[in-house]
N, C-alpha and C. Protein backbone atom coordinates (compact mmCIF):
# COMPACT_ATOMS: atom_id res chain seq x y z
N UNK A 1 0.84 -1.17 0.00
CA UNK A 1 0.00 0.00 0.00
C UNK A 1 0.90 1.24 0.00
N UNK A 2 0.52 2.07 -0.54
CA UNK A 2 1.32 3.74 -1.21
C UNK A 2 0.65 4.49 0.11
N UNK A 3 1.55 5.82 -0.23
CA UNK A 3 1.33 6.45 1.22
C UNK A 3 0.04 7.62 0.62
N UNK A 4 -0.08 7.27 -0.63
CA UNK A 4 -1.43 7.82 -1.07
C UNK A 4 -2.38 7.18 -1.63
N UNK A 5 -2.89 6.49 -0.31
CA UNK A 5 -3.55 4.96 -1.15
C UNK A 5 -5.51 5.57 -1.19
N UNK A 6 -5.67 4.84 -1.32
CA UNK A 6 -7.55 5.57 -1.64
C UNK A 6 -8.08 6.05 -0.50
N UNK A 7 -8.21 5.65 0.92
CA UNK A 7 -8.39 6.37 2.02
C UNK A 7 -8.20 7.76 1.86
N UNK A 8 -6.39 7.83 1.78
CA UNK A 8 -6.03 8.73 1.91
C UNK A 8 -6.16 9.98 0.44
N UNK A 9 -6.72 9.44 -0.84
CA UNK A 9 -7.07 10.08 -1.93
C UNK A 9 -8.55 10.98 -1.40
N UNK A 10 -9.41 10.00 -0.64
CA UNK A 10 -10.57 10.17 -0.74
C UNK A 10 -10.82 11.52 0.48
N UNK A 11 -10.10 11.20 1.63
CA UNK A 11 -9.78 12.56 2.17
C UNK A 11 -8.95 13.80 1.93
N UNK A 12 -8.24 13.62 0.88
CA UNK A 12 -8.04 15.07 0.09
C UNK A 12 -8.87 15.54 -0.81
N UNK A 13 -9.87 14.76 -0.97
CA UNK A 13 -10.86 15.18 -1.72
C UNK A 13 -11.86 15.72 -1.31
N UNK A 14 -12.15 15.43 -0.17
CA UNK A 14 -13.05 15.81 1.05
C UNK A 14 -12.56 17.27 1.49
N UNK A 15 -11.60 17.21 1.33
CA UNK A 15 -10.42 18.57 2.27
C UNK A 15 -11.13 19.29 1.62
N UNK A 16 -10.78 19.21 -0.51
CA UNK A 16 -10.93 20.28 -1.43
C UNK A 16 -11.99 20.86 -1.46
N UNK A 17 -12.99 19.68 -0.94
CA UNK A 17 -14.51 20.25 -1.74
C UNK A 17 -14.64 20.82 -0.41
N UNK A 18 -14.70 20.77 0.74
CA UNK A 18 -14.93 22.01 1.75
C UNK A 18 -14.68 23.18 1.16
N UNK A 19 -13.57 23.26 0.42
CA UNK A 19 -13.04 24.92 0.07
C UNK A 19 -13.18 25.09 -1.29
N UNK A 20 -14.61 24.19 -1.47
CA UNK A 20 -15.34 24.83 -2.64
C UNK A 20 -16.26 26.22 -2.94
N UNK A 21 -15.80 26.82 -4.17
CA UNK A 21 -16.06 28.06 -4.04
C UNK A 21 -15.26 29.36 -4.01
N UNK A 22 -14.98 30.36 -4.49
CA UNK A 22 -13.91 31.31 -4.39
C UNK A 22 -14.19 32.27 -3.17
N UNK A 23 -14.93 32.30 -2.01
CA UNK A 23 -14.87 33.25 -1.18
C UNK A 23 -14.84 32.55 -0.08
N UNK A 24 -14.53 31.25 0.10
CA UNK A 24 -14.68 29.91 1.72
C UNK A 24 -12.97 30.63 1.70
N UNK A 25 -11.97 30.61 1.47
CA UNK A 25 -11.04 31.15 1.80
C UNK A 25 -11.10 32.28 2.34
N UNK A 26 -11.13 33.39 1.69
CA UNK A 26 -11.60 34.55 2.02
C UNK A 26 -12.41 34.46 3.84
N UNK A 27 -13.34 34.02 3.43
CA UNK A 27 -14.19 34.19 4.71
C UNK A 27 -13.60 33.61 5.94
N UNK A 28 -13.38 32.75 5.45
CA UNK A 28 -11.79 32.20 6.90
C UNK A 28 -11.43 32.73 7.61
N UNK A 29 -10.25 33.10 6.35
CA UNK A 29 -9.03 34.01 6.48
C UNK A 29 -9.72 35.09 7.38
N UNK A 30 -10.36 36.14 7.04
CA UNK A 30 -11.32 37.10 7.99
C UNK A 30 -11.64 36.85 9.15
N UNK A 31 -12.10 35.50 9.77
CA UNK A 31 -12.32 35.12 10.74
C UNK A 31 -11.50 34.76 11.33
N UNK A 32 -10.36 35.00 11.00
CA UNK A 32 -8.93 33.89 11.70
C UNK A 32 -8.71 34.89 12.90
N UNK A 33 -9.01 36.42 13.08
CA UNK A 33 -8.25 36.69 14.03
C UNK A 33 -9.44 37.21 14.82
N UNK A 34 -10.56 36.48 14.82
CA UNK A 34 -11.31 36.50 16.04
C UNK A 34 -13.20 36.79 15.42
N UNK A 35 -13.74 36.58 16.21
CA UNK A 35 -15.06 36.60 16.02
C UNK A 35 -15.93 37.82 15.41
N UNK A 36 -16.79 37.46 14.44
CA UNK A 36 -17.06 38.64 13.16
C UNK A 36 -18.50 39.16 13.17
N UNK A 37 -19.40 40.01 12.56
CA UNK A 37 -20.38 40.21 12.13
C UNK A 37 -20.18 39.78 10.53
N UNK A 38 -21.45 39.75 10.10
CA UNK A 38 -21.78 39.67 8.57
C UNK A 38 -21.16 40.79 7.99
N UNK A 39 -21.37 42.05 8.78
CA UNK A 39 -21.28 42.83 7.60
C UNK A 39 -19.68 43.56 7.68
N UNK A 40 -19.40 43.32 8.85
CA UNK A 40 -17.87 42.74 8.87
C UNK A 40 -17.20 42.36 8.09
N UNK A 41 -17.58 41.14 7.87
CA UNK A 41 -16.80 40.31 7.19
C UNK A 41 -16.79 40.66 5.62
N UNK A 42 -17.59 41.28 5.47
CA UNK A 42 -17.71 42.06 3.95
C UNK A 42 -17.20 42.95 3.71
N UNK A 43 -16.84 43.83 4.36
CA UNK A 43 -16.07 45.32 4.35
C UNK A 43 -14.63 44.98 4.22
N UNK A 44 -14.45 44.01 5.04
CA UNK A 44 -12.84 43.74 5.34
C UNK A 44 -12.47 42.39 4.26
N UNK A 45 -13.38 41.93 3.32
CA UNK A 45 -12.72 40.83 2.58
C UNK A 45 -12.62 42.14 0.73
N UNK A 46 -13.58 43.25 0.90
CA UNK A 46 -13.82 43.54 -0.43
C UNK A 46 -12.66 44.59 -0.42
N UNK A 47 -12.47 45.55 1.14
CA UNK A 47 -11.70 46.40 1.46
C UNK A 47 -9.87 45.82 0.91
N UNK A 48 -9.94 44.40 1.17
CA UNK A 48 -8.70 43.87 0.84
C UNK A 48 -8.57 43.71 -0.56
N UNK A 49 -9.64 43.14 -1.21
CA UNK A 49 -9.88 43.58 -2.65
C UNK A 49 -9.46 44.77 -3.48
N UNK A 50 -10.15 45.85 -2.81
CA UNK A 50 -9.88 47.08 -3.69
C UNK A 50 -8.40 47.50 -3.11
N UNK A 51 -7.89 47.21 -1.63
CA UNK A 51 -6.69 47.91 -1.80
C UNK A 51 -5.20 46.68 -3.08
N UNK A 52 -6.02 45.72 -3.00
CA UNK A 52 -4.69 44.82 -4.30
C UNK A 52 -5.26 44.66 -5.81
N UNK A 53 -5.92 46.18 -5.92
CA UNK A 53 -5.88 46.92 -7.28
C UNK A 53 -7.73 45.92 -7.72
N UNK A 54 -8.01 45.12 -7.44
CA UNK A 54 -9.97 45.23 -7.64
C UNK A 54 -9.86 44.02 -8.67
N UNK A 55 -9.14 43.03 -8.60
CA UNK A 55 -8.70 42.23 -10.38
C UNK A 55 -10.07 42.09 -9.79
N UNK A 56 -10.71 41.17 -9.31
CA UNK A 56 -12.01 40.54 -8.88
C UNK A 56 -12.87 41.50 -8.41
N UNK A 57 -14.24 40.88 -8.74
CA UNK A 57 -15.34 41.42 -8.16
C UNK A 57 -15.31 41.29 -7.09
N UNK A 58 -16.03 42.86 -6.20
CA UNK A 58 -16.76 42.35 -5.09
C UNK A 58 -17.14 41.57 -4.50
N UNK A 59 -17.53 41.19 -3.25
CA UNK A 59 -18.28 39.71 -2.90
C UNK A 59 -19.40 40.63 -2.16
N UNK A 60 -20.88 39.83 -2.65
CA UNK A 60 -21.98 40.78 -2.80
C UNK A 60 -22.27 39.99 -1.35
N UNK A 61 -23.26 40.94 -0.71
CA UNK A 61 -23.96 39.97 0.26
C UNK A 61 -24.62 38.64 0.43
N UNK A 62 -25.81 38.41 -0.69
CA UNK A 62 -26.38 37.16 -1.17
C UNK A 62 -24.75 36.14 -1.09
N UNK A 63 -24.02 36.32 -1.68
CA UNK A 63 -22.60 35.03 -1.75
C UNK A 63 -22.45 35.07 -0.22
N UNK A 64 -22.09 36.16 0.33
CA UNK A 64 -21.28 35.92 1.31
C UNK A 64 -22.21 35.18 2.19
N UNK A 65 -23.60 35.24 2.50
CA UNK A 65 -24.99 34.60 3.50
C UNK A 65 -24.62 33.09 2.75
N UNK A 66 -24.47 33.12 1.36
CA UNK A 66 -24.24 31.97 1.34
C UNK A 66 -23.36 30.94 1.72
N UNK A 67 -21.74 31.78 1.29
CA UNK A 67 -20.76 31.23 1.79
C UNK A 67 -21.17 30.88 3.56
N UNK A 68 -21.06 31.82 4.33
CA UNK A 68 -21.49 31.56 5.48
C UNK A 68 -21.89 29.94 5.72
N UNK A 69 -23.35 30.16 5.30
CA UNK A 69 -24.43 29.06 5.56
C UNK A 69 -23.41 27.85 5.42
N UNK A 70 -22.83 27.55 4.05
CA UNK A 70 -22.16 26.38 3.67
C UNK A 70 -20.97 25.96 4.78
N UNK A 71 -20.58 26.93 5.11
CA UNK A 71 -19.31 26.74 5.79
C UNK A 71 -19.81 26.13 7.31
N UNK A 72 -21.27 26.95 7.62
CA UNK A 72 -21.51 26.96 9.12
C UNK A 72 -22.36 25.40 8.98
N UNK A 73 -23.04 24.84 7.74
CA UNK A 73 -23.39 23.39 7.36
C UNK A 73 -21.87 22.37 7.77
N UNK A 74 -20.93 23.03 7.01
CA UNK A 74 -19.65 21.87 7.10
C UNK A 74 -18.60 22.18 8.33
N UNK A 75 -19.47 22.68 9.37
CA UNK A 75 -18.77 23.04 10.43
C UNK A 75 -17.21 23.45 10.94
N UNK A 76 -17.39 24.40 9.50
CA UNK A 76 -16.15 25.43 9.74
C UNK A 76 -16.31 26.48 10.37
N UNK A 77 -16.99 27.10 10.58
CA UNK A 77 -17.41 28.36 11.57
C UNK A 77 -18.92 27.83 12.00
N UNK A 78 -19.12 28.95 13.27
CA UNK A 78 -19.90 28.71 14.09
C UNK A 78 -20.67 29.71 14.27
N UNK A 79 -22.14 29.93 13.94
CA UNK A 79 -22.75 31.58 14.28
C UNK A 79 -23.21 31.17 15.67
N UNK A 80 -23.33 32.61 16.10
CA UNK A 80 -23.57 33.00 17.49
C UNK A 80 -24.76 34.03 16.70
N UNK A 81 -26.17 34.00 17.46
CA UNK A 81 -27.16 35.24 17.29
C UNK A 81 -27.20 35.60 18.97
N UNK A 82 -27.52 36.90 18.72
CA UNK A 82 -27.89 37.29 20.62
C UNK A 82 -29.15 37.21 20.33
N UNK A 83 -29.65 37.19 21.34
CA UNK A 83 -31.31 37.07 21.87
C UNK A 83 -31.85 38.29 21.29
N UNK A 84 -33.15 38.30 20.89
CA UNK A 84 -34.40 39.02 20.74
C UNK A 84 -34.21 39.40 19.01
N UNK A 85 -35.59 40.08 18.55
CA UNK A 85 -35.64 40.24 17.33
C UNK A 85 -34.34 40.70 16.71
N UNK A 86 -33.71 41.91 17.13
CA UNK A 86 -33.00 42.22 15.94
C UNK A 86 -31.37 41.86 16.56
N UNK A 87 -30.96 40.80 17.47
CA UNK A 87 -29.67 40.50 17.83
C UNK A 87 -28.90 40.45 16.86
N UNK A 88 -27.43 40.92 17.25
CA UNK A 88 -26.58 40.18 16.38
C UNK A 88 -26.11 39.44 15.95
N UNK A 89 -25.37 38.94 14.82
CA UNK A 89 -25.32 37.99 14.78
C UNK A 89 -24.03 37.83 14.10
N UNK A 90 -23.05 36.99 15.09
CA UNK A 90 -21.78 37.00 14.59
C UNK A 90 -21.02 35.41 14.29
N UNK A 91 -19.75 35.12 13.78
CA UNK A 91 -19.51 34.10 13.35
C UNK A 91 -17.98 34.25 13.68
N UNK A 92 -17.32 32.90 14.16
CA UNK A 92 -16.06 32.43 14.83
C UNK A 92 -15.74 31.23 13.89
N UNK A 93 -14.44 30.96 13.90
CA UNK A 93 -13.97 29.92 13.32
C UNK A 93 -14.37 28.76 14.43
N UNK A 94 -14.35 28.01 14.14
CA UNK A 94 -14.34 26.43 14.87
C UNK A 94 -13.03 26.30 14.75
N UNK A 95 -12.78 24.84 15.76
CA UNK A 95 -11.62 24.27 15.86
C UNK A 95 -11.64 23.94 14.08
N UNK A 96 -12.31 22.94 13.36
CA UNK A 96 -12.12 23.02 12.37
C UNK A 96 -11.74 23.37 11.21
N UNK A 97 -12.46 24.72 11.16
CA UNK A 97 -12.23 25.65 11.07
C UNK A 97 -11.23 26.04 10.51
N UNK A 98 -10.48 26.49 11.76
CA UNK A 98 -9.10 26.83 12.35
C UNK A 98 -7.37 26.10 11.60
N UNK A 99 -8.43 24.80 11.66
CA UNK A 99 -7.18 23.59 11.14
C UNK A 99 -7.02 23.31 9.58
N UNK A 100 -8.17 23.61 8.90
CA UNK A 100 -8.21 23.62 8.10
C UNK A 100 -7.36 25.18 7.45
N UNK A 101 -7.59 26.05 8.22
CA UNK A 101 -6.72 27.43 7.92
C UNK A 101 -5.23 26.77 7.85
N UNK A 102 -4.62 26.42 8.68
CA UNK A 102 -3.44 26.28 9.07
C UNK A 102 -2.94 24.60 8.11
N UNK A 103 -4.14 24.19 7.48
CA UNK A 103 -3.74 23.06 6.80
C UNK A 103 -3.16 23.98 5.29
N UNK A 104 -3.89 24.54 5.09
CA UNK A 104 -3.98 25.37 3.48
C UNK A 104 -2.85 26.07 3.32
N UNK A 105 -1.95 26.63 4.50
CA UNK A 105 -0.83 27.35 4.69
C UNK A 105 0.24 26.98 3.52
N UNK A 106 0.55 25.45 3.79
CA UNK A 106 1.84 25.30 2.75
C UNK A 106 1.59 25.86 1.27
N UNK A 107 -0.06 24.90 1.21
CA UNK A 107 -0.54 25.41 -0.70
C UNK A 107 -0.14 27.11 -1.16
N UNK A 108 -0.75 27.80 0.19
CA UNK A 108 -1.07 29.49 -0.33
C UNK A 108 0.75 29.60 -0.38
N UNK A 109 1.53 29.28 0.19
CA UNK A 109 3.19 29.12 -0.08
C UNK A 109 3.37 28.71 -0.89
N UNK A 110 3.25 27.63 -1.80
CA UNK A 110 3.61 27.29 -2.84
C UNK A 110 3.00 27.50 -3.88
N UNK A 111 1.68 28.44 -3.95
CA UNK A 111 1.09 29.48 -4.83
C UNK A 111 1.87 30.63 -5.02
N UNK A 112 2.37 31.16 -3.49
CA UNK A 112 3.05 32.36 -3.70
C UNK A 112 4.86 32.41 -4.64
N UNK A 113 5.60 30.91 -4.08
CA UNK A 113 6.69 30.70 -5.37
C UNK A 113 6.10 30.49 -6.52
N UNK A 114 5.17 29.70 -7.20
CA UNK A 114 5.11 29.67 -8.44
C UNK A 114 4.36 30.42 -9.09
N UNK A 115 3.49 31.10 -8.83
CA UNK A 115 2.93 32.06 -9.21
C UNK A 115 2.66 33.78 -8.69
N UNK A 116 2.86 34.59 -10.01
CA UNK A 116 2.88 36.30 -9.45
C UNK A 116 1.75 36.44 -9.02
C-alpha cells in the first residue's frame, strides 16, 4: 500500500470540496483573528480587494450569507445570534475551522513561489 492509497485520496478530496467556491477562503481568512459580524466580514474581505488593485469582483452579500451558511453546514465556523428580534449575529472559526486554515498554509506558499 502507497502512502497515497484511496483512504487517503478520498480525504483530500473531502479537504478540497470544503473549500469549494472562491470566497470559503476569504471568509476564513477574515475570521482567523477573532469573532465577526456579517457585515464585517464584507467590508474587510472587499476592502482587501480594492486595496490589491480590484482584479475581482466584489463579494456581494447574497454570496457571502451563502458562503457563510455552507461553511456553518460543514462546520467550519460557528454563528452566534444574541437574543431578541433584531440580535446580532456573529460568526467564529471552529476548531475546524481553524485547522483547516493552518492546513492550506503550505498550498497558499507554494502558490506564492510559483505564481505572481
Amino acid at each position: 500500500m502507497t502512502e497515497w492509497s484511496l483512504p487517503r485520496q478520498q480525504g483530500v478530496s473531502e479537504a478540497v470540496n470544503l473549500l469549494k467556491g472562491k470566497w470559503t477562503l476569504p471568509v476564513l481568512a477574515a475570521l482567523a483573528l477573532g469573532e465577526r459580524q456579517n457585515k464585517d466580514i464584507l467590508t474587510s474581505i472587499n476592502a482587501h480587494i480594492e486595496r490589491n488593485g480590484g482584479e475581482r469582483n466584489a463579494l456581494s452579500h447574497r454570496v457571502l450569507t451563502d458562503t457563510l451558511q455552507r461553511a456553518t453546514e460543514d462546520k467550519l465556523i460557528e454563528r452566534n445570534a444574541e437574543e431578541g428580534t433584531f440580535g446580532a449575529v456573529r460568526y467564529r472559526l471552529t476548531t475546524k475551522g481553524r485547522s483547516l486554515l493552518q492546513a492550506v498554509r503550505p498550498l497558499a506558499e507554494w502558490a506564492l513561489q510559483y505564481y505572481d
